[in-house]
C-alpha atoms as a PDB file:
ATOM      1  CA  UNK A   1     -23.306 152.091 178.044  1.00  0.00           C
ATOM      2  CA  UNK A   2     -20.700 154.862 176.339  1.00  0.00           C
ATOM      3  CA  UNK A   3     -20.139 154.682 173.202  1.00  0.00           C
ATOM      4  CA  UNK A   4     -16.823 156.451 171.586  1.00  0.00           C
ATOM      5  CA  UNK A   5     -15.663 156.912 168.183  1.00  0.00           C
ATOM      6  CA  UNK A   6     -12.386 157.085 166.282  1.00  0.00           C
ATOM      7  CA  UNK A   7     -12.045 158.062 162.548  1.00  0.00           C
ATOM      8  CA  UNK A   8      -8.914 157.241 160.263  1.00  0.00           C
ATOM      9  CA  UNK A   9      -9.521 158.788 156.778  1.00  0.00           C
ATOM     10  CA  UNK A  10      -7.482 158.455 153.738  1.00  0.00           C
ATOM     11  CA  UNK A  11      -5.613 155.248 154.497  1.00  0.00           C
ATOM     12  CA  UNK A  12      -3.766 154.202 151.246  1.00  0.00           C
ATOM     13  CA  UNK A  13      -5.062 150.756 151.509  1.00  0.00           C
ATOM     14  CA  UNK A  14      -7.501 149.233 149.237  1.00  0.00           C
ATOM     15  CA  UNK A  15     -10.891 148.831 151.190  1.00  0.00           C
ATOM     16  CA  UNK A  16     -10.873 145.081 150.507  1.00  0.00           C
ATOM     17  CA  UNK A  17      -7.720 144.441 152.239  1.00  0.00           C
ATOM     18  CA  UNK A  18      -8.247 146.058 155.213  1.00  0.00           C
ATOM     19  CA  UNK A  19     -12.050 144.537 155.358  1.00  0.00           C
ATOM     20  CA  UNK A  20     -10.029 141.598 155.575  1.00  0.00           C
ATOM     21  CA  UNK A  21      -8.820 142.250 159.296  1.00  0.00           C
ATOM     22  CA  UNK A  22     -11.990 144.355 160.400  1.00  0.00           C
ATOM     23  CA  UNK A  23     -14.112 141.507 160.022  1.00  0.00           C
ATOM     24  CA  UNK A  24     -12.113 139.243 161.881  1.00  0.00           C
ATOM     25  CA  UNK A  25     -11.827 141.775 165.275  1.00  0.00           C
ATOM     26  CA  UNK A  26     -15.431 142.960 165.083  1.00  0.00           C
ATOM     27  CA  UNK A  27     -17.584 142.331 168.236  1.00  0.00           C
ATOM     28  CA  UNK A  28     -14.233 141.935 169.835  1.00  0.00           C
ATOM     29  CA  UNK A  29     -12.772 143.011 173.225  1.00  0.00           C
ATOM     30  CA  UNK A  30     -10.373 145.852 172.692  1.00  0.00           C
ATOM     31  CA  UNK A  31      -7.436 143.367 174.170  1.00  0.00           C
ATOM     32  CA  UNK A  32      -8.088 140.885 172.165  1.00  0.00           C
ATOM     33  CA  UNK A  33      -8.273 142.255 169.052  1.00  0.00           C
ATOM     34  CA  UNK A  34      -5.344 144.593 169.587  1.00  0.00           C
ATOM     35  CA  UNK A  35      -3.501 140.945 169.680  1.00  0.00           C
ATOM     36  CA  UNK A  36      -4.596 139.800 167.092  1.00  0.00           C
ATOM     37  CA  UNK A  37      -4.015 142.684 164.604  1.00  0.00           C
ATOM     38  CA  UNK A  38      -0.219 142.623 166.217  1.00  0.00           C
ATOM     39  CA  UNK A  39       0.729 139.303 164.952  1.00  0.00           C
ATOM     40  CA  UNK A  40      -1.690 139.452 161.415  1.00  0.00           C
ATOM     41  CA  UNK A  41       0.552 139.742 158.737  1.00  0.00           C
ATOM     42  CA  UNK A  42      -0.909 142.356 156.868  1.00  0.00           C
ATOM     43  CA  UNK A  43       0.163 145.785 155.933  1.00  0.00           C
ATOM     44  CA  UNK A  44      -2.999 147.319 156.981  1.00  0.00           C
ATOM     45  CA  UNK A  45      -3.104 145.981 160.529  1.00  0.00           C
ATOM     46  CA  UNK A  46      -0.487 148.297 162.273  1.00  0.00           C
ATOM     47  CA  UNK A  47      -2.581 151.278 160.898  1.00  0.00           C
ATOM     48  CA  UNK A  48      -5.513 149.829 162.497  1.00  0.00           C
ATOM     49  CA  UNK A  49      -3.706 149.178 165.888  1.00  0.00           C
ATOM     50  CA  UNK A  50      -2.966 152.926 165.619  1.00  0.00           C
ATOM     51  CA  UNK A  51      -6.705 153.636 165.654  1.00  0.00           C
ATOM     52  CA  UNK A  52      -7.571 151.459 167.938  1.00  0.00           C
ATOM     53  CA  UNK A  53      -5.317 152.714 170.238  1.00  0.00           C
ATOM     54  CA  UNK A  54      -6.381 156.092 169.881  1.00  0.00           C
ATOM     55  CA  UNK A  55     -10.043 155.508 170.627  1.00  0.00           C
ATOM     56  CA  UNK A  56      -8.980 153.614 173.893  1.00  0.00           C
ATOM     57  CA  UNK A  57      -7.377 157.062 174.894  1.00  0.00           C
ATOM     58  CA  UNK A  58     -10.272 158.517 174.032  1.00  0.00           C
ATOM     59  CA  UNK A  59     -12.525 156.485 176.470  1.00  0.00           C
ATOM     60  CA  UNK A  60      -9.851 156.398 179.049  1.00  0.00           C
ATOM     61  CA  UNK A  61      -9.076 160.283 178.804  1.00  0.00           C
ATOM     62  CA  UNK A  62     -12.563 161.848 178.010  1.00  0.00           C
ATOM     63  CA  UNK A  63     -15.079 159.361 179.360  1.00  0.00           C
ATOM     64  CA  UNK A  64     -12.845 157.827 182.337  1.00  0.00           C
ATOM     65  CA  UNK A  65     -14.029 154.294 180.738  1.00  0.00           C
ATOM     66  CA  UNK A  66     -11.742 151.432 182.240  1.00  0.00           C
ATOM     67  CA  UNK A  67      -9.929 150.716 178.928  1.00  0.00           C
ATOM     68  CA  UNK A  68     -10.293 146.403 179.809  1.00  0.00           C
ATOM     69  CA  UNK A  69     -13.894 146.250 179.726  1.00  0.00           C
ATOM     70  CA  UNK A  70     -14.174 148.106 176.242  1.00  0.00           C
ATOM     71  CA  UNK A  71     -15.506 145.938 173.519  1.00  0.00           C
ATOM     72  CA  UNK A  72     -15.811 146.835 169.808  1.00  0.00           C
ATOM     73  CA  UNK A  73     -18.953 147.156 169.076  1.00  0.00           C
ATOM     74  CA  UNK A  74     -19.191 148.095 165.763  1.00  0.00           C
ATOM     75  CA  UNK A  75     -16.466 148.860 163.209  1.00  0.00           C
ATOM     76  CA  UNK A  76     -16.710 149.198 159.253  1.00  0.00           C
ATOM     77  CA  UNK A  77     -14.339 150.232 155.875  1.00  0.00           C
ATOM     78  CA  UNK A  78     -15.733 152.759 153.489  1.00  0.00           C
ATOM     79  CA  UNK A  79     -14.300 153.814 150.351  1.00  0.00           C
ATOM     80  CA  UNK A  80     -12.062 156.710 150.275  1.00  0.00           C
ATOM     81  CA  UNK A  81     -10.775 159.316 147.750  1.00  0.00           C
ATOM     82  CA  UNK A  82      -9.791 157.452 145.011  1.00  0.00           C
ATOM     83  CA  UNK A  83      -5.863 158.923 143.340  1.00  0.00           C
ATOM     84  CA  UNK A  84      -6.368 159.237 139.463  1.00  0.00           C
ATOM     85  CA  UNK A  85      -3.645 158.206 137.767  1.00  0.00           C
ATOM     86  CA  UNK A  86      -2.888 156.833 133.731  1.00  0.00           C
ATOM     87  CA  UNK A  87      -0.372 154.289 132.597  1.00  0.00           C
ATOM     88  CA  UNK A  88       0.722 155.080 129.279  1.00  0.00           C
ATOM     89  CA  UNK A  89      -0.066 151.881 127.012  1.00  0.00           C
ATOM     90  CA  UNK A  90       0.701 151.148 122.931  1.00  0.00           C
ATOM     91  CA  UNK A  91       0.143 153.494 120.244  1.00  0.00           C
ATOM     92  CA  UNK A  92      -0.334 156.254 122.168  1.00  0.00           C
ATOM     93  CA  UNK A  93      -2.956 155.854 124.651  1.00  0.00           C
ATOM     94  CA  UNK A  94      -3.034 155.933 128.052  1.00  0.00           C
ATOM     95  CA  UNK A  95      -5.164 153.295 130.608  1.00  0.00           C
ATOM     96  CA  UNK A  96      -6.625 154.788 133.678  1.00  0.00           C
ATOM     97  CA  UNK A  97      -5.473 153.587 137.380  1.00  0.00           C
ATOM     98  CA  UNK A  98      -7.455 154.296 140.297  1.00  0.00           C
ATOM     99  CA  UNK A  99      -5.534 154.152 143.404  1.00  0.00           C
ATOM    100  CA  UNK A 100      -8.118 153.900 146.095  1.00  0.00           C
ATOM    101  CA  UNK A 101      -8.173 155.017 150.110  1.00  0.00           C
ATOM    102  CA  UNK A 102      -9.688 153.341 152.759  1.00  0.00           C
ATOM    103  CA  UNK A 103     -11.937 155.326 155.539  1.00  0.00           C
ATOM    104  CA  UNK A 104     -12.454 153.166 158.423  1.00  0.00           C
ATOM    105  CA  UNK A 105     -14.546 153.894 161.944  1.00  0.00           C
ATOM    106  CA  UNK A 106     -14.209 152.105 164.929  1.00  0.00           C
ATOM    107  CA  UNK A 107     -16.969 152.441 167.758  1.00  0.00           C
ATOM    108  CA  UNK A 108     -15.993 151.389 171.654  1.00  0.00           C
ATOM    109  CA  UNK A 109     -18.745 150.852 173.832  1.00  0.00           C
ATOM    110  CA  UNK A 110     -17.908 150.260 177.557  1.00  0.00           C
ATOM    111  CA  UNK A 111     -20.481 149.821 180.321  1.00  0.00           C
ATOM    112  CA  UNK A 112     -18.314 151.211 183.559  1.00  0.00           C
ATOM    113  CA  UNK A 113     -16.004 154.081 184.633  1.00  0.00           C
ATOM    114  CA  UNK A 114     -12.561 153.813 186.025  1.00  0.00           C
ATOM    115  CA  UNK A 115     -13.418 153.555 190.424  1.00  0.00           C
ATOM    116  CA  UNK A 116     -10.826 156.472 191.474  1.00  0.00           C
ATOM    117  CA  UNK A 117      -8.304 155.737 193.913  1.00  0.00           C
ATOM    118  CA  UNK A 118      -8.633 156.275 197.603  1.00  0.00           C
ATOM    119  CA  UNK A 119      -5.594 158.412 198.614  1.00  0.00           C
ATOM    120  CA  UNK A 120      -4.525 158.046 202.190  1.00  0.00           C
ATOM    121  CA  UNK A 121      -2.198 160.852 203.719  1.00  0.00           C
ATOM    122  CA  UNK A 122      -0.274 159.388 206.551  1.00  0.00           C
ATOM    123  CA  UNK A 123       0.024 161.613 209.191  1.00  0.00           C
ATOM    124  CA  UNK A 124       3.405 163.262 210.460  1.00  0.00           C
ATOM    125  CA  UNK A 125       3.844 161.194 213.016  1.00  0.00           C
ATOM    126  CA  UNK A 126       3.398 157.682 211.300  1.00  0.00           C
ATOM    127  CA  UNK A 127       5.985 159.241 208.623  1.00  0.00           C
ATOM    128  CA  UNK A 128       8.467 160.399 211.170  1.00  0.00           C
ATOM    129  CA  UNK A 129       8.523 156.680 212.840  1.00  0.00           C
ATOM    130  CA  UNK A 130       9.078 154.922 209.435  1.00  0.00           C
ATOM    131  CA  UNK A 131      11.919 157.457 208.658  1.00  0.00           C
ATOM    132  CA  UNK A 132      13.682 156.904 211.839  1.00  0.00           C
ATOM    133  CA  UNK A 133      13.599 152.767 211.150  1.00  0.00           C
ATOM    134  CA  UNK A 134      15.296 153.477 208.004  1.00  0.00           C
END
């Protein structure tokens, strides 16, 4: 079984909110949960068909995996970078606001590669008597 990996760092999400959607396409195949995260109606899920997406092309391009038979196997949210920022309150203080980032993995693990395709050459002759039909 091949396992790939695909990384999105500093996502200016909240790592609650996009927890949200990675819990409900965990353990997932790859179709599947790339239709669900299409019609979810949350801001975070087009960023995380984005990933997705990439780590398919990953398997497909590096690993020749066949991209139906991937399956999430494991995928998680970690806190990012976290934007300092103050709000300026009554008699002259300020209140701190933490704007935080998301960092979330995805691992693919597919069990068989892509069979290549047989090419057949037709020989000159075949070619010549379908061309003269036409």
């Amino acid at each position: 079984m091949t396992q790939v990996k695909a990384q999105l760092n500093g996502l200016r999400i909240a790592p609650r909110k996009v927890r949200l959607l990675v819990d409900l396409i965990k353990r997932k195949n790859v179709q599947v949960a790339l239709d669900q995260l299409t019609h979810a109606p949350k801001r975070s899920s087009e960023h995380l068909v984005k990933l997705l997406r990439s780590a398919v092309a990953n398997a497909e391009n590096t690993f020749k995996l066949d991209p139906e038979t991937l399956v999430i196997k494991d995928m998680w949210v970690d806190e990012g970078m976290k934007l300092k920022r103050f709000v300026p309150k009554g008699f002259g203080r300020a209140n701190p606001i933490e704007k935080k980032t998301s960092r979330v993995c995805v691992v693919l693990e597919g069990g068989e590669a892509k069979p290549k395709k047989a090419t057949t050459k037709k020989k000159a002759s075949e070619k010549a008597a379908t061309d003269s039909n036409l």
